[in-house]
Protein backbone atom coordinates (compact mmCIF):
# COMPACT_ATOMS: atom_id res chain seq x y z
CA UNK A 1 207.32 -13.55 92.71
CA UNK A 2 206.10 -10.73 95.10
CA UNK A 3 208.49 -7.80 95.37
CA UNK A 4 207.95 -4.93 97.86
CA UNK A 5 208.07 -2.45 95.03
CA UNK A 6 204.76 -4.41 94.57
CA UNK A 7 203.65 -4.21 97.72
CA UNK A 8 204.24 -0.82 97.75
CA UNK A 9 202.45 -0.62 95.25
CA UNK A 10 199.51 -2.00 95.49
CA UNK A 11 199.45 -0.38 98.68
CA UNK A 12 199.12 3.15 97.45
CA UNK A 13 196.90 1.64 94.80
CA UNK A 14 194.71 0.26 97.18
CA UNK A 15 193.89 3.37 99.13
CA UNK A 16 193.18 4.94 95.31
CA UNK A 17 190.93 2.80 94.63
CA UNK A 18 189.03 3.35 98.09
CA UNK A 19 188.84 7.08 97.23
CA UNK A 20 188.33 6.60 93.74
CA UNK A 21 185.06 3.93 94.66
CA UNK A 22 183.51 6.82 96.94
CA UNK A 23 183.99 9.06 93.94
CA UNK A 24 182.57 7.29 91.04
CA UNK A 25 179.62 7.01 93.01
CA UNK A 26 179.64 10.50 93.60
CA UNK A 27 179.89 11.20 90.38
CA UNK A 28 177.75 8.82 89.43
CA UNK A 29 175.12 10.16 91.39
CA UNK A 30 175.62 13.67 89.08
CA UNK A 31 175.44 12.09 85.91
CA UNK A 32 171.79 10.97 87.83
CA UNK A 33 170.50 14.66 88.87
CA UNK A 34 171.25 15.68 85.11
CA UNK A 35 169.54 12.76 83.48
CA UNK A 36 166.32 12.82 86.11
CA UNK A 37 165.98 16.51 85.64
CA UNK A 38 165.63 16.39 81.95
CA UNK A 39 165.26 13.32 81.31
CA UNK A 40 164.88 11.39 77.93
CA UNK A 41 161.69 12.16 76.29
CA UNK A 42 160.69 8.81 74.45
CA UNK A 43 164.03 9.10 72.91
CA UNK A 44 162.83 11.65 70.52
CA UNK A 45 166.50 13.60 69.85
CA UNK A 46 170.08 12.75 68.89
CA UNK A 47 171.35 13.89 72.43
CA UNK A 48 168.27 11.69 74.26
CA UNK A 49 170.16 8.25 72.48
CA UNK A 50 173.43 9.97 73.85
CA UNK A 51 172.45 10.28 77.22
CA UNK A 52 171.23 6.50 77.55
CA UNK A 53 174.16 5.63 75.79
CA UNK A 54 175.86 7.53 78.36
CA UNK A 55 174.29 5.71 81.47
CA UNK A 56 174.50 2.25 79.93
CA UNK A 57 178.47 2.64 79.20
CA UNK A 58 178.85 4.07 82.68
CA UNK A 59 176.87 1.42 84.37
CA UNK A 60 178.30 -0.96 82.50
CA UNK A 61 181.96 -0.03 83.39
CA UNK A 62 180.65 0.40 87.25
CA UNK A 63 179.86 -2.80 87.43
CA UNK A 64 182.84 -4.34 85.98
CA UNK A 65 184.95 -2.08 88.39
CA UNK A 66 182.74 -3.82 91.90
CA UNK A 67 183.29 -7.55 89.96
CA UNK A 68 186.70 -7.09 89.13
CA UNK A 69 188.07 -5.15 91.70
CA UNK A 70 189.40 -2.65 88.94
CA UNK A 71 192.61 -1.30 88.75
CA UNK A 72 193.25 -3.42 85.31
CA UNK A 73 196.24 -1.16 84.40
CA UNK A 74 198.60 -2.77 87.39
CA UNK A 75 200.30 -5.91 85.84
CA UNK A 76 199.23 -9.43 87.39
CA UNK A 77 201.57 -9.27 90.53
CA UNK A 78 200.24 -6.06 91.84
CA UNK A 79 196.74 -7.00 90.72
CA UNK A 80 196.65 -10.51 93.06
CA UNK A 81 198.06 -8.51 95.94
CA UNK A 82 195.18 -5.85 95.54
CA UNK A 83 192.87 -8.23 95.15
CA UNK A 84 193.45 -10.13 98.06
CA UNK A 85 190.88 -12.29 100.51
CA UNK A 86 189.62 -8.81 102.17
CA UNK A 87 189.11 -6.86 99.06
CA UNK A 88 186.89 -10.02 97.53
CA UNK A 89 185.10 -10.30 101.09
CA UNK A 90 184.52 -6.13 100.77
CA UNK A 91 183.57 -6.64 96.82
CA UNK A 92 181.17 -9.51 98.10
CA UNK A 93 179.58 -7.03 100.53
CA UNK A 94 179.51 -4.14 99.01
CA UNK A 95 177.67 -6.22 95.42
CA UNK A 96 175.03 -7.81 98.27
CA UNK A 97 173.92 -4.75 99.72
CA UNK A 98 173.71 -3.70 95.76
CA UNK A 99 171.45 -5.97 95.31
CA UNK A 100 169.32 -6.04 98.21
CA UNK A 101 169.23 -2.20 97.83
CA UNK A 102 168.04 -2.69 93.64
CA UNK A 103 165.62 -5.41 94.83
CA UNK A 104 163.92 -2.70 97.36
CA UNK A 105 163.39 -0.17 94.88
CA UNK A 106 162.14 -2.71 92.26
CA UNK A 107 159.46 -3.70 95.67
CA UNK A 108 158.76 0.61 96.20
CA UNK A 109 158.28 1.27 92.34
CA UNK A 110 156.06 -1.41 91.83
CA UNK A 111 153.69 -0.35 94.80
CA UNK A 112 154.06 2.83 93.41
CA UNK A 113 152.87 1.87 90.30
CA UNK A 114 149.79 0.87 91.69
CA UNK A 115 149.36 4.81 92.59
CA UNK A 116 151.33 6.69 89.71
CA UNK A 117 152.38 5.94 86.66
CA UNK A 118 156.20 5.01 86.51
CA UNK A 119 157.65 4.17 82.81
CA UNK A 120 159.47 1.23 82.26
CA UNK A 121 162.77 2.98 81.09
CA UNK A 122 162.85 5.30 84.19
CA UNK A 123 161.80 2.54 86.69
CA UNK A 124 164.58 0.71 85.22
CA UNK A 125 167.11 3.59 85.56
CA UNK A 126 166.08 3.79 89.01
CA UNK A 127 167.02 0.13 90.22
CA UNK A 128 169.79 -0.42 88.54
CA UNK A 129 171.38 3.31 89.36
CA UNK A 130 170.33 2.77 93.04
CA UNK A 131 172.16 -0.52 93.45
CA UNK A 132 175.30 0.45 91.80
CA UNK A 133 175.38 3.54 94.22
CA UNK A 134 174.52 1.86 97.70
CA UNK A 135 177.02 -1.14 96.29
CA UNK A 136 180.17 1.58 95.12
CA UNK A 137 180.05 3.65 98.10
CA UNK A 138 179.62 0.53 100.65
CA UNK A 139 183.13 -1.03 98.71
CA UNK A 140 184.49 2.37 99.22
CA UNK A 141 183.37 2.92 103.07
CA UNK A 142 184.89 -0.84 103.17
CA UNK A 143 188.20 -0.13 101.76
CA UNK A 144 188.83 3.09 103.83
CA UNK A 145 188.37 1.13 106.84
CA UNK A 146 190.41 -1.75 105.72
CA UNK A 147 193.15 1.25 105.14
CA UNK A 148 192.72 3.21 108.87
């Protein structure tokens, strides 16, 4: 049963979650600068393991957040009504453009290639970072709109 403390809810936590989408990409994008500027040299140090670590948790809890819709600390009322048709149809959008956005870099590094060298780890850094980007901050341009 749907109350409108729910709904009121999952109304404020719906905008939240469109701010918080642009801002984990944001961030996201930081964590990027540091690791590209310095980054891991064949995993030689302590801190290099730590900073891949770093990525792959991150990346790996990005992702979850553009399946899943997030917001797992709302109880299962408030989580149906934030993750209603529009939010899936936004998620679905927002994880295509990921992809077709990964899948273009993957196409750019491997003509690269052909010119420069480009590691494996850093080539892979480079897909999966730029799809996770292009897909967080399309969900959160989404959202916002859905909100206005």
């Amino acid at each position: 049963m749907t109350t409108s403390k729910d709904i009121e809810i999952a109304e404020r936590a719906g905008r939240k979650r469109a701010r918080m989408a642009s801002a984990l990409a944001f961030l996201f994008l930081l964590q990027q600068a540091v690791f590209m500027v310095s980054p891991p040299s064949h995993l030689a140090r302590t801190v290099d393991h730590v900073k891949v670590g770093a990525w792959v948790f991150l990346s790996a809890i990005l992702l979850t957040f553009l399946w899943t819709g997030g917001m797992w600390r709302y109880r299962g009322a408030v989580r149906a009504l934030l993750n209603d048709d529009a939010v899936r149809a936004n998620r679905a959008d927002a994880m295509s453009l990921g992809f077709m956005v990964a899948m273009v870099v993957a196409l750019l590094l491997y003509v690269l290639a052909r010119i420069v060298e480009v590691g494996l780890h850093e080539a892979i850094h480079l897909i999966v970072s730029s799809g996770i980007v292009a897909a967080l901050l399309r969900f959160g341009f989404l959202e916002r709109r859905g909100f206005d």
